[in-house]
C-alpha atoms as a PDB file:
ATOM      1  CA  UNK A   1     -73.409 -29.183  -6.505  1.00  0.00           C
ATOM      2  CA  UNK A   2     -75.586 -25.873  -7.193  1.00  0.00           C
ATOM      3  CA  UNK A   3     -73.406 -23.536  -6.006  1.00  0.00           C
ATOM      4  CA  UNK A   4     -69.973 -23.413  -5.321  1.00  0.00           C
ATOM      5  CA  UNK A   5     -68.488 -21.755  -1.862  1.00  0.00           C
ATOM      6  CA  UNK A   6     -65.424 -19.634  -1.303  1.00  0.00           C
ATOM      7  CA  UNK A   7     -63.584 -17.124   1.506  1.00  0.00           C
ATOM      8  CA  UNK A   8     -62.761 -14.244   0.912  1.00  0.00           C
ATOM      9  CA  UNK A   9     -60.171 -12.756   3.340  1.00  0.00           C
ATOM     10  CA  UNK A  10     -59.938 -14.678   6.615  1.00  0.00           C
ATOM     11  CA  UNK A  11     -62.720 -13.625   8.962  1.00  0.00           C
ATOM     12  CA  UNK A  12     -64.767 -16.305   8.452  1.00  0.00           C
ATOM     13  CA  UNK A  13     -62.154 -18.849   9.190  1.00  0.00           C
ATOM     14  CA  UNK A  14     -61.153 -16.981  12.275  1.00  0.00           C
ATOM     15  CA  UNK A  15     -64.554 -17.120  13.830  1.00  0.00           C
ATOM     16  CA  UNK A  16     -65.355 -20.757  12.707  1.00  0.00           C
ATOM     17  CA  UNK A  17     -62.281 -22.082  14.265  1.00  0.00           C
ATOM     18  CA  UNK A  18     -62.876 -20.281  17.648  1.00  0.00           C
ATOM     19  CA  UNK A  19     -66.407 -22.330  17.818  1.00  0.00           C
ATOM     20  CA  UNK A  20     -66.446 -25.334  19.306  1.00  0.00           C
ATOM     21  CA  UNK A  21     -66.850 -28.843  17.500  1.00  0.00           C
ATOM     22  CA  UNK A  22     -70.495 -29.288  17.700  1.00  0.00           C
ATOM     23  CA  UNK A  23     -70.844 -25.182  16.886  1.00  0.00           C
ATOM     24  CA  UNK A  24     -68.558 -26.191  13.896  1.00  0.00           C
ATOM     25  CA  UNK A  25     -70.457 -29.136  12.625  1.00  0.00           C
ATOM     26  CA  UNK A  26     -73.672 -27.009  12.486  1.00  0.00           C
ATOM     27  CA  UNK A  27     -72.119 -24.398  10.455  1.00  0.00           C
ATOM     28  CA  UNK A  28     -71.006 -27.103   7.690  1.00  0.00           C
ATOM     29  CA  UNK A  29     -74.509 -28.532   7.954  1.00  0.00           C
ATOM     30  CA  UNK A  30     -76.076 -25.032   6.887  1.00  0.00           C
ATOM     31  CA  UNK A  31     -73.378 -24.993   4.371  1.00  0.00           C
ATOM     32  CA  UNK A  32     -74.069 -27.441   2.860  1.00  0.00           C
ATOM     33  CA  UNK A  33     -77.570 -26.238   2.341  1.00  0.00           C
ATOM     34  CA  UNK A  34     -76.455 -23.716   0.501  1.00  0.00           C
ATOM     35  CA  UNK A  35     -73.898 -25.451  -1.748  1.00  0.00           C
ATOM     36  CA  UNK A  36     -76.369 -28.565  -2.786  1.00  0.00           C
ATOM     37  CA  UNK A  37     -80.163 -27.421  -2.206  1.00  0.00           C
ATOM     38  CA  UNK A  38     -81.626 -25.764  -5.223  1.00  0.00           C
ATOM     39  CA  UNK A  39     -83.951 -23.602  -2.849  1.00  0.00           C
ATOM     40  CA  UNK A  40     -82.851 -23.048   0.373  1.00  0.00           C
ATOM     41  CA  UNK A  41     -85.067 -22.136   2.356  1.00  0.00           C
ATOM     42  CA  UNK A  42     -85.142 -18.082   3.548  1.00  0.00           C
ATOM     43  CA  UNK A  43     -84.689 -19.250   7.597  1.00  0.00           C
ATOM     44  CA  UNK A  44     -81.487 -20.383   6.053  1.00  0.00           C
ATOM     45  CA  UNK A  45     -80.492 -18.285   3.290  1.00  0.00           C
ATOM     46  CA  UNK A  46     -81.677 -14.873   2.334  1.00  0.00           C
ATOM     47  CA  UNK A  47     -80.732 -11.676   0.803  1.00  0.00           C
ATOM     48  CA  UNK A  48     -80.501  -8.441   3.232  1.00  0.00           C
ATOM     49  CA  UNK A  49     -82.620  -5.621   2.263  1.00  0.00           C
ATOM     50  CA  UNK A  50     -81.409  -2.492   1.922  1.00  0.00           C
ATOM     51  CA  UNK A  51     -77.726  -3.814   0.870  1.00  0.00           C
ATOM     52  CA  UNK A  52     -75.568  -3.987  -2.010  1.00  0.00           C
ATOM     53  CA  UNK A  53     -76.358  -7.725  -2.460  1.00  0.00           C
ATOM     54  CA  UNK A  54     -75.159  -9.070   0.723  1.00  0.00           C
ATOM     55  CA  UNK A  55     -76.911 -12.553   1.724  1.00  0.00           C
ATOM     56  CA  UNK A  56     -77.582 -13.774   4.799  1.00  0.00           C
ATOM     57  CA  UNK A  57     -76.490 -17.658   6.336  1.00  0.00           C
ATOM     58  CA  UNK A  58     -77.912 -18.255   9.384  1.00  0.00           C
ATOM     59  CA  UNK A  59     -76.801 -21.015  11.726  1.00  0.00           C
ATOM     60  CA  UNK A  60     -78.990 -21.471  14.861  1.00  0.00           C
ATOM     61  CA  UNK A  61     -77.336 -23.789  17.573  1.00  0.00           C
ATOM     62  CA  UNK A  62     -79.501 -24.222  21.051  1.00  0.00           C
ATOM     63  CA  UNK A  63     -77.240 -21.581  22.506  1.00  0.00           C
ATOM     64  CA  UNK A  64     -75.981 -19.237  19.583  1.00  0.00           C
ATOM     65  CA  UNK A  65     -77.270 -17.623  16.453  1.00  0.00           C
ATOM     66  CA  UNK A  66     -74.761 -16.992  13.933  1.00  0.00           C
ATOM     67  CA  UNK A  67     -74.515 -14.918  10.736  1.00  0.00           C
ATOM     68  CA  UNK A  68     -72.278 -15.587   7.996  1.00  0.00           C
ATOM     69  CA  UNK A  69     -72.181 -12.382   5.492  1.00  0.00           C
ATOM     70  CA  UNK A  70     -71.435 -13.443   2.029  1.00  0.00           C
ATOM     71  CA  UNK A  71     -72.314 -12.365  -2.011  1.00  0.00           C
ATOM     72  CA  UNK A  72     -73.302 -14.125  -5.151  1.00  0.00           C
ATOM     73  CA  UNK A  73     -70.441 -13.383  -7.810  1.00  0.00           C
ATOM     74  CA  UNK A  74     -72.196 -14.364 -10.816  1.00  0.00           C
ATOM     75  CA  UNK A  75     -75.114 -17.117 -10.197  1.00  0.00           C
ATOM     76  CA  UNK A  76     -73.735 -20.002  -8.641  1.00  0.00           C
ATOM     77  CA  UNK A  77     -70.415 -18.777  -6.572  1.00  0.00           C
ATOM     78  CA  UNK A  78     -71.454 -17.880  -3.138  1.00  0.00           C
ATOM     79  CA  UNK A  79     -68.472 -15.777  -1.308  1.00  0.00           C
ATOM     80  CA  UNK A  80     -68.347 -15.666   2.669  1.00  0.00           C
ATOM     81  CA  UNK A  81     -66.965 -12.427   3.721  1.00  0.00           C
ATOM     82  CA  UNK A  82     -67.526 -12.160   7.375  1.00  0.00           C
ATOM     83  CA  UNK A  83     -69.085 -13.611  10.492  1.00  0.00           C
ATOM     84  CA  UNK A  84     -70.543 -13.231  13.817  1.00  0.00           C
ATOM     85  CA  UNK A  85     -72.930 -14.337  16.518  1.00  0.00           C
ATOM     86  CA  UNK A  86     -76.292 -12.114  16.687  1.00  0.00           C
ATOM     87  CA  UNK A  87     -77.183 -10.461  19.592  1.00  0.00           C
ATOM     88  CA  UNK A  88     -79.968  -8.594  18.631  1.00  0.00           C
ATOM     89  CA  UNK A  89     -83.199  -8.671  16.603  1.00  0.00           C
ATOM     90  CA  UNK A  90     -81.487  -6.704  13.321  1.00  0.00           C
ATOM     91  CA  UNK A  91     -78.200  -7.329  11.770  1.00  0.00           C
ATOM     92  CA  UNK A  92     -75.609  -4.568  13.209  1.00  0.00           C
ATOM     93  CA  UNK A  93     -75.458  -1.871  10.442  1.00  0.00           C
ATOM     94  CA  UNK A  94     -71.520  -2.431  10.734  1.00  0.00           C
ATOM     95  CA  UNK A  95     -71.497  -5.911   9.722  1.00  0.00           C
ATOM     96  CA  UNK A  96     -73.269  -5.332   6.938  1.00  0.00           C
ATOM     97  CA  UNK A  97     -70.800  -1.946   5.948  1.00  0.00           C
ATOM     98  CA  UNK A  98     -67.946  -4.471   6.396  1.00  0.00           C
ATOM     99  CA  UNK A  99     -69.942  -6.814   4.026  1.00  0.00           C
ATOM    100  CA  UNK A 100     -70.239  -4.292   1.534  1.00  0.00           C
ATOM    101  CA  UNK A 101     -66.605  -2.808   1.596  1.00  0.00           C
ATOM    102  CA  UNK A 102     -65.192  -6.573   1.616  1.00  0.00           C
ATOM    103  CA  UNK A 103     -67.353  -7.259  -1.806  1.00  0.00           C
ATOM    104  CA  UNK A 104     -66.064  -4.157  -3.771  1.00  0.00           C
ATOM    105  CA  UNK A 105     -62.780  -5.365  -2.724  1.00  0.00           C
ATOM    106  CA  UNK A 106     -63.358  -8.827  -4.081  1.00  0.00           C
ATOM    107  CA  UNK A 107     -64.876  -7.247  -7.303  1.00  0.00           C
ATOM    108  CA  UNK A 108     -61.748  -5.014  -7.552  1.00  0.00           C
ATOM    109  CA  UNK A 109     -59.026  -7.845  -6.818  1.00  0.00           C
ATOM    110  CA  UNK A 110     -60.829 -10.121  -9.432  1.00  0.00           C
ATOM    111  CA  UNK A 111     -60.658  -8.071 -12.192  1.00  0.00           C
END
């Protein structure tokens, strides 16, 4: 494994169990991705500009296109903060401001 997945708070989980099975199984297969490929590749896995290090996991089904929010906390520990399906061309600026508060409360409960 290259990097190692967590949750932080329970949004993630919330939205992942609303999806159904097939939705669910994609999701894990992007995951996955991330936890075992050395370079995933940026339709996949890249880092928002203009943010306090907040990354970006994208799942594309045929019908949805979901965003999973997350951080690196040190090099290999990915942490998923929140998710949601994209409507529009750019991320909502609120996502990523709940993103960014989320982090400095990770970084402020871990230490």
């Amino acid at each position: 494994m290259v990097r190692l997945i967590i949750l932080y708070k329970n949004y993630f989980v919330k939205f992942y169990k609303q999806q159904d099975i097939k939705v669910q199984e994609k999701i894990e297969y992007v995951l996955d991705l991330v936890r075992f490929e050395r370079q995933v590749p940026k339709k996949f896995f890249k880092q928002l500009e203009n943010t306090d290090g907040i990354y970006e996991i994208r799942v594309i089904t045929t019908f949805k296109s979901i965003r999973i929010l997350c951080f690196l906390d040190e090099e290999n520990l990915v942490v998923l903060v929140n998710c949601f399906l994209k409507k529009t061309q750019k991320t909502p600026r609120s996502e990523i401001k709940l993103a960014e508060r989320l982090k400095k409360e990770y970084l402020k409960d871990k230490k």
